[in-house]
C-alpha atoms as a PDB file:
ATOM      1  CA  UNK A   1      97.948  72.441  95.140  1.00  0.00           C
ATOM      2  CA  UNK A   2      99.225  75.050  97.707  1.00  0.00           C
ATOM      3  CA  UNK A   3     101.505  76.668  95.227  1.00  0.00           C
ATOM      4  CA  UNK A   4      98.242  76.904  92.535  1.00  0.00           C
ATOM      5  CA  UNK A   5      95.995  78.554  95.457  1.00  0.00           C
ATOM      6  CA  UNK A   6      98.781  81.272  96.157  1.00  0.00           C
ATOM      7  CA  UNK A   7      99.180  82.088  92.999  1.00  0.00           C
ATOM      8  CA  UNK A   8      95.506  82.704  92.394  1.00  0.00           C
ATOM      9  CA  UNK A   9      95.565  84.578  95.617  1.00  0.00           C
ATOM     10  CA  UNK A  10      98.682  86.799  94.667  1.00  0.00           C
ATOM     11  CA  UNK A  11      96.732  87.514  91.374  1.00  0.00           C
ATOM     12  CA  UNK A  12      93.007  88.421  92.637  1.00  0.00           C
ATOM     13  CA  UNK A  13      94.909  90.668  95.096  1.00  0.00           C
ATOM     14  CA  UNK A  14      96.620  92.228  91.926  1.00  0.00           C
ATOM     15  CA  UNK A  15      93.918  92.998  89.471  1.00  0.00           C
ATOM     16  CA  UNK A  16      91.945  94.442  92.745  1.00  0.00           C
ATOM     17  CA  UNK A  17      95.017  96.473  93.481  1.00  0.00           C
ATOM     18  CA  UNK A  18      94.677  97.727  89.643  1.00  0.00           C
ATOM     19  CA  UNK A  19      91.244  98.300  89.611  1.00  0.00           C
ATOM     20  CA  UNK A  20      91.331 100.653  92.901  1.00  0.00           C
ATOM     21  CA  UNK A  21      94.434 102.407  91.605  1.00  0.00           C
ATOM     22  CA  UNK A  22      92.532 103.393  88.152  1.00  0.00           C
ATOM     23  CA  UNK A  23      89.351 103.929  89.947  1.00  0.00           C
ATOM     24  CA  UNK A  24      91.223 106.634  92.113  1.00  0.00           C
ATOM     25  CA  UNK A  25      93.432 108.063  89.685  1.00  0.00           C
ATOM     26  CA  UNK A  26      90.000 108.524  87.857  1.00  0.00           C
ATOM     27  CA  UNK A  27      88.158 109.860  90.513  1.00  0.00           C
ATOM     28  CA  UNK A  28      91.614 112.666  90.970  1.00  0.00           C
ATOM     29  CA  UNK A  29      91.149 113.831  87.374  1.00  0.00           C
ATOM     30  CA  UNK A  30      87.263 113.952  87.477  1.00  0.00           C
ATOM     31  CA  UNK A  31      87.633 116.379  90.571  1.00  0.00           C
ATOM     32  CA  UNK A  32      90.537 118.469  88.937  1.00  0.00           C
ATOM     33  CA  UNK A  33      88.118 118.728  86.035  1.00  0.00           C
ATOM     34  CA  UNK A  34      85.166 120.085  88.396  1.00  0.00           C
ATOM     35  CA  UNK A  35      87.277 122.496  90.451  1.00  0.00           C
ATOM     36  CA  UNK A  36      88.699 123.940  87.149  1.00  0.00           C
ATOM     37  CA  UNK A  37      85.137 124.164  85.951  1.00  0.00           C
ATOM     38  CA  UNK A  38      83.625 125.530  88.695  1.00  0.00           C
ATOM     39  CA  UNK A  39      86.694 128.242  88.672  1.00  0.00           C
ATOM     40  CA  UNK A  40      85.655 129.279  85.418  1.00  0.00           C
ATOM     41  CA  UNK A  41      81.874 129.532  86.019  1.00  0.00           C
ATOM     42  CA  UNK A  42      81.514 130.647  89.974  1.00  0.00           C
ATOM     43  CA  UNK A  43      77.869 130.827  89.429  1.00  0.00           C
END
């Protein structure tokens, strides 16, 4: 039984791990896209 509750453990902790590291890389090429199109158009 222990073994069963790690392992869920071990894999909620990865697919949360996953999801933050796609929301932030996301997030980085979303505000790459802004500054580049705020360069173009200053106004």
């Amino acid at each position: 039984m222990e073994i069963i509750l790690a392992n869920t453990v071990l894999g909620v902790l990865l697919v949360l791990g996953l999801g933050a590291a796609g929301t932030a890389i996301g997030f980085g090429i979303l505000g790459g896209k802004l500054l580049e199109g705020s360069a173009r158009q200053p106004e």
